[in-house]
Protein backbone atom coordinates (compact mmCIF):
# COMPACT_ATOMS: atom_id res chain seq x y z
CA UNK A 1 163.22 108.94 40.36
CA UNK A 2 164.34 107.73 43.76
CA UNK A 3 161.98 109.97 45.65
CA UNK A 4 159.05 108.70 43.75
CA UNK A 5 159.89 104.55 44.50
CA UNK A 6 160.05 105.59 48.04
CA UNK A 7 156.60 107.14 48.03
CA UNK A 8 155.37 104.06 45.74
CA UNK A 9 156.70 102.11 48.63
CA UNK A 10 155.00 103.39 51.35
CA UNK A 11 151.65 103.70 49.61
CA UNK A 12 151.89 100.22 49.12
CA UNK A 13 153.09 99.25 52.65
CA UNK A 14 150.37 101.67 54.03
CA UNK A 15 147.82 99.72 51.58
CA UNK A 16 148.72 96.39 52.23
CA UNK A 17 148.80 97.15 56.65
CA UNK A 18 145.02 99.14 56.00
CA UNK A 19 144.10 95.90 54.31
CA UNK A 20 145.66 93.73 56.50
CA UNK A 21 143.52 95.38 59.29
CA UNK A 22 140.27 95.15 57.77
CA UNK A 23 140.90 91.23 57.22
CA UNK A 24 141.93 90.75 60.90
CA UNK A 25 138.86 92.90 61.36
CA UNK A 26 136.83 90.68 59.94
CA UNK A 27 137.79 87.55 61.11
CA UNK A 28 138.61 88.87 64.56
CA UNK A 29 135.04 90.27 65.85
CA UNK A 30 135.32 92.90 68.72
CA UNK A 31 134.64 91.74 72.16
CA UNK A 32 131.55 92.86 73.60
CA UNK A 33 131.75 95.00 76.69
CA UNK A 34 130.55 94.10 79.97
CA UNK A 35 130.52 96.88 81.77
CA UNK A 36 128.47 100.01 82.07
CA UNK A 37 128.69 102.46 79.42
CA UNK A 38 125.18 104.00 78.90
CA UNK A 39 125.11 104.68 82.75
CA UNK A 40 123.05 107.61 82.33
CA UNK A 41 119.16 108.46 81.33
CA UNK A 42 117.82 110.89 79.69
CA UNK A 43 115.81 113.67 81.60
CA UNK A 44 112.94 111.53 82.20
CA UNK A 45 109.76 113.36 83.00
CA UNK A 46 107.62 113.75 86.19
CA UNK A 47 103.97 112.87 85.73
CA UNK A 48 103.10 113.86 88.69
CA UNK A 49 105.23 117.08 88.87
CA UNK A 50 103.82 119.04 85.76
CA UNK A 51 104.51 120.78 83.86
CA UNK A 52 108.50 120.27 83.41
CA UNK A 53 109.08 118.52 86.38
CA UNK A 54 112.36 115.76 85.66
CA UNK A 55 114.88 113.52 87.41
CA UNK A 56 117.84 111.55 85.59
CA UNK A 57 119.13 108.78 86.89
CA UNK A 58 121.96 106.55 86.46
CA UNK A 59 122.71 102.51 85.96
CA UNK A 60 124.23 100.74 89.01
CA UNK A 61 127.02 98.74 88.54
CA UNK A 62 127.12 94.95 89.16
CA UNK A 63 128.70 95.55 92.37
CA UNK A 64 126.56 98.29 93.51
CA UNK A 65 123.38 95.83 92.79
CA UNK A 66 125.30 93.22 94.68
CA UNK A 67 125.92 95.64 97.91
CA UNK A 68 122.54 96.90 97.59
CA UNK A 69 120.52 93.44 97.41
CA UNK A 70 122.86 92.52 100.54
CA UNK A 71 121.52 95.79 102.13
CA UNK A 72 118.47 94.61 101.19
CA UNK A 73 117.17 92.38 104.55
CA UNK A 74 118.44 91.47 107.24
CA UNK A 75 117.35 88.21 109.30
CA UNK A 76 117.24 88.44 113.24
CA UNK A 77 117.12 84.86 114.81
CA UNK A 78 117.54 83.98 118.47
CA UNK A 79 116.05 82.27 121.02
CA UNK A 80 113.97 84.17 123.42
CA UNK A 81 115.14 82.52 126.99
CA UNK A 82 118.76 81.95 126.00
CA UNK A 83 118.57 78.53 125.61
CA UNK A 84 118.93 77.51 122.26
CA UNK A 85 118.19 73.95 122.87
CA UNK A 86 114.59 75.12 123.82
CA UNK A 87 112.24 74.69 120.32
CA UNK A 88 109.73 76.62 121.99
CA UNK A 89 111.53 79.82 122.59
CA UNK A 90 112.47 79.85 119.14
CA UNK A 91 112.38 83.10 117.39
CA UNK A 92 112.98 85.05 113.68
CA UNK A 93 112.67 87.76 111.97
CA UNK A 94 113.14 89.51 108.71
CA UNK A 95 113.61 92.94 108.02
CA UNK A 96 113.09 94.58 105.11
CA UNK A 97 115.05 97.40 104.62
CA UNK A 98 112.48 99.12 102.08
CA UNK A 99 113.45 102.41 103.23
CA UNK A 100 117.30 102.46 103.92
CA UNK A 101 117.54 101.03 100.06
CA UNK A 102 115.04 103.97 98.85
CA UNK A 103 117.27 106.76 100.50
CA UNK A 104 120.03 105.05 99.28
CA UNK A 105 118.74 104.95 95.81
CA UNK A 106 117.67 108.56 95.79
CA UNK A 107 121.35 109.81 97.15
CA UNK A 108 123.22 107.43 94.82
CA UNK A 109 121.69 107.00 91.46
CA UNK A 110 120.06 110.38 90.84
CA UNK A 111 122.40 112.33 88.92
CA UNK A 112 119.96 115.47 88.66
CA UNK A 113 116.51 116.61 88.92
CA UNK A 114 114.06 120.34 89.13
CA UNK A 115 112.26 119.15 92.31
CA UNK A 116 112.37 122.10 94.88
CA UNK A 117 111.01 122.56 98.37
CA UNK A 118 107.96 125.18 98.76
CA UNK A 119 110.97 128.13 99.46
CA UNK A 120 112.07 127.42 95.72
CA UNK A 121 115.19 125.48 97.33
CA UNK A 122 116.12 122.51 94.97
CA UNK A 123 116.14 119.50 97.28
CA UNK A 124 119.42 117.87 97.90
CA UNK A 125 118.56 114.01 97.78
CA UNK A 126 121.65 112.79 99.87
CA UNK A 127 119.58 114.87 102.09
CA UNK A 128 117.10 112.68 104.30
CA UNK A 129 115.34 114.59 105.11
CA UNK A 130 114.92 115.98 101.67
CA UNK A 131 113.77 112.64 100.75
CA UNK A 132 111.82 112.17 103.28
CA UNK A 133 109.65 115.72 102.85
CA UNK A 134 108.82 114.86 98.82
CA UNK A 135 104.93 114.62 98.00
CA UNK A 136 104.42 110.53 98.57
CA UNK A 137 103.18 110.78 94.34
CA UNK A 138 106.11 112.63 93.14
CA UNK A 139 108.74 109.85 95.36
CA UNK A 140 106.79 106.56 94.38
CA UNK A 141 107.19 107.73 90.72
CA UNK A 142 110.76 108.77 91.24
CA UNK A 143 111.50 105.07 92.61
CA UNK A 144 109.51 103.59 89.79
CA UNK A 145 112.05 105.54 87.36
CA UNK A 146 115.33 104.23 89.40
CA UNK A 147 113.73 100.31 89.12
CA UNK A 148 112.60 100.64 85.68
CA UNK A 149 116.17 102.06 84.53
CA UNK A 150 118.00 99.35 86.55
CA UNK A 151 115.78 96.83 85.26
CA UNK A 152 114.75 96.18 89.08
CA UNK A 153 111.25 95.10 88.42
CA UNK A 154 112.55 92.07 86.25
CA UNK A 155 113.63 90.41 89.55
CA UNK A 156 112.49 89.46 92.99
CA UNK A 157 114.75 92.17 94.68
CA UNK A 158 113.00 94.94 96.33
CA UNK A 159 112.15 98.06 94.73
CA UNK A 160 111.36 101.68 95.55
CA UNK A 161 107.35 101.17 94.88
């Protein structure tokens, strides 16, 4: 009879901690996460590489976005004469790193792809000059797919297109 109290015991200790959970459960609600967990996207297409032609790309983080919009120009400003007390000789510039954040892009957030060279090579896009060889179709749309996963073309920051 003792061997049956004990498992009567534990049933209901088991019974009352499972309920005890879904209350706290309840009351509780799970913290949302904040960090990047559907980093990857599915095999997305090529339009303009028929008839299978794909790329997938991954989410930057919130730090990667950071470093990259910092990347992103770069302002020159000096005076032309050396004297900075001149107004006249004032001078400024911006620079838009368009292309350093596109190669960037391309090495960094695409996690695989079909596009090959005319020699059947698949192109290695850490590769510059990989990048820099693509048809100027098949790279615009490749760009648009990196923005358009990262959300880039909600914003003012520059994009690949």
């Amino acid at each position: 009879m003792q061997p049956i109290k004990n498992q009567l015991l534990i049933v209901s200790i088991a019974f009352v901690f499972v309920q005890s959970v879904n209350l706290v459960d309840r009351i509780v609600p799970d913290m949302p996460s904040a960090v990047v967990t559907n980093n990857i996207s599915d095999k997305m297409p090529l339009k303009t590489l028929p008839p299978d032609g794909f790329v997938i790309v991954r989410r930057m983080t919130y730090g990667e976005d950071l470093a990259r919009q910092a990347k992103a120009t770069k302002l020159l400003v000096g005076a032309s004469d050396g004297n900075s007390k001149n107004k006249d000789n004032f001078s400024g510039e911006i620079d838009i790193q368009t292309e350093a954040l596109a190669l960037w892009d391309f090495a960094n957030l695409i996690v695989d792809h079909n596009c090959e060279d005319t020699d059947g090579r698949k192109l290695n896009f850490k590769n510059v000059a990989d990048v820099k060889k693509l048809d100027a179709r098949v790279g615009k749309e490749i760009g648009e797919i990196i923005d358009s996963f990262n959300d880039a073309e909600n914003t003012d920051e520059v994009k690949n297109s």
